[in-house]
Each structure stands twice: as structure tokens, then as C-alpha cells.
C-alpha atoms as a PDB file:
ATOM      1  CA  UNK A   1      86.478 121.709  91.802  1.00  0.00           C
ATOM      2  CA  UNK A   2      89.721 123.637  90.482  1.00  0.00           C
ATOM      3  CA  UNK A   3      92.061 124.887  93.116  1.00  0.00           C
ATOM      4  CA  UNK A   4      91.677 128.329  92.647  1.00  0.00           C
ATOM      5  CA  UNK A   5      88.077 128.045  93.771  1.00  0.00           C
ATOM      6  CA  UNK A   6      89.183 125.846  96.886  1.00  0.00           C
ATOM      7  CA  UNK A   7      89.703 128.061 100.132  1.00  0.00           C
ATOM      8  CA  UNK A   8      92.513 127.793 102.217  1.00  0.00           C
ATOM      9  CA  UNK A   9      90.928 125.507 104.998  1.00  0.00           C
ATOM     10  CA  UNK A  10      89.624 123.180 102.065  1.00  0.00           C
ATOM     11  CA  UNK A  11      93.165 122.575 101.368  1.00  0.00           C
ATOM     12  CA  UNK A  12      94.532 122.321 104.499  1.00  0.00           C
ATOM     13  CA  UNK A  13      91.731 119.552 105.042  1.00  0.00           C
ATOM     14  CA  UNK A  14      92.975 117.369 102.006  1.00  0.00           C
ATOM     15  CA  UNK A  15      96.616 117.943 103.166  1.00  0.00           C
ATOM     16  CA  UNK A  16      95.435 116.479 106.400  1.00  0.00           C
ATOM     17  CA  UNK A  17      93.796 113.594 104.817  1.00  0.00           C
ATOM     18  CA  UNK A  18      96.411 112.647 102.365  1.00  0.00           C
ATOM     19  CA  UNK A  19      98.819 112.756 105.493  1.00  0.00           C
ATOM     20  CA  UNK A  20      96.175 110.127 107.267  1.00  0.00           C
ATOM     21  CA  UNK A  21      96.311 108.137 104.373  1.00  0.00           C
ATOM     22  CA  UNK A  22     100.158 107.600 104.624  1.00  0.00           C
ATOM     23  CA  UNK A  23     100.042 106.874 108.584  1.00  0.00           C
ATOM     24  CA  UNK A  24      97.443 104.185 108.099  1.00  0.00           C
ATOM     25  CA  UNK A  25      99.298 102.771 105.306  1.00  0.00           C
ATOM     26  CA  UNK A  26     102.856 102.349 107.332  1.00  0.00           C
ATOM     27  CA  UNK A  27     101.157 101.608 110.761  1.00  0.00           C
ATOM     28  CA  UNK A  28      98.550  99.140 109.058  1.00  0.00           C
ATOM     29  CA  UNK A  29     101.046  97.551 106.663  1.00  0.00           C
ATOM     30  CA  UNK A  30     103.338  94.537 107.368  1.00  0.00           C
ATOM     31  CA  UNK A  31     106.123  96.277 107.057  1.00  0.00           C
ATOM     32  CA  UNK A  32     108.883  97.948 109.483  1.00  0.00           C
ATOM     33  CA  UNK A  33     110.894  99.476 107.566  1.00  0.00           C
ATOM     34  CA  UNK A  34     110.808 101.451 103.614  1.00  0.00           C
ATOM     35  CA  UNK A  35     112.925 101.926 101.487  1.00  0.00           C
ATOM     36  CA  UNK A  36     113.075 105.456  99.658  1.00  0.00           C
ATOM     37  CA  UNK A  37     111.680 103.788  96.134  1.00  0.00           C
ATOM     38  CA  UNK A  38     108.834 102.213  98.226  1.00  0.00           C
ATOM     39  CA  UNK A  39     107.279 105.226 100.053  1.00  0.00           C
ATOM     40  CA  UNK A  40     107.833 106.884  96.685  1.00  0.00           C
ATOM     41  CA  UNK A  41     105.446 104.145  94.951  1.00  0.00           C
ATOM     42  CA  UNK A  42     103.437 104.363  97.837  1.00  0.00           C
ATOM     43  CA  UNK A  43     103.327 108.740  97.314  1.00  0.00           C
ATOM     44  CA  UNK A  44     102.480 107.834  93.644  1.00  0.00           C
ATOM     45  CA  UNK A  45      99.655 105.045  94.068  1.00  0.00           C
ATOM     46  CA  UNK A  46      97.978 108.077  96.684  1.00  0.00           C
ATOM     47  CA  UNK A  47      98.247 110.749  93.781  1.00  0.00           C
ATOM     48  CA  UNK A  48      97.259 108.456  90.950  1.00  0.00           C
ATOM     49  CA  UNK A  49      94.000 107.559  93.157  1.00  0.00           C
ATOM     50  CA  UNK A  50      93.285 111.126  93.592  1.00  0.00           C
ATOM     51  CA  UNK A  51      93.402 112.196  89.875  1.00  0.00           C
ATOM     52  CA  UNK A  52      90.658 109.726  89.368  1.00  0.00           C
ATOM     53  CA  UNK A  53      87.995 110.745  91.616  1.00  0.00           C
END
């Protein structure tokens, strides 16, 4: 589906779920504390994934 044929509340929704995604990944995860380089890699694994579906 292209984004100009995506209404507004469909991409609210996937705004919503990509911000879900990064809670469960720093509340889930070992980790404390990020540095800025990791929660960038982190930003970049989550868009990589979504180009491919």
C-alpha cells in the first residue's frame, strides 16, 4: 500500500506500533541504559524490518 492511499488513522496506527516496538525493546532488553549510537541501530534495525514486509 503507498502512503498516499493510507488514511490518516492508518498512519497514526503504525506510528503507534513502531512506538510499541521501541518500549518492548528497552523494557524487555538487558540493558539500563543506551547510548545515542545504540537506539540509533536499534531505530535502523525497526526501519530496515519494515521495508521488507
Amino acid at each position: 500500500m503507498e502512503v498516499a492511499e493510507m488514511t490518516e488513522k492508518e498512519i497514526q496506527s503504525i506510528k503507534m506500533s513502531t512506538l510499541y516496538e521501541l518500549r518492548l525493546i528497552f523494557t524487555k532488553g538487558e540493558k539500563k541504559e543506551y547510548t545515542t549510537e545504540e537506539i540509533v541501530e536499534l531505530l535502523d534495525k525497526i526501519a530496515t524490518a519494515k521495508e521488507q514486509k
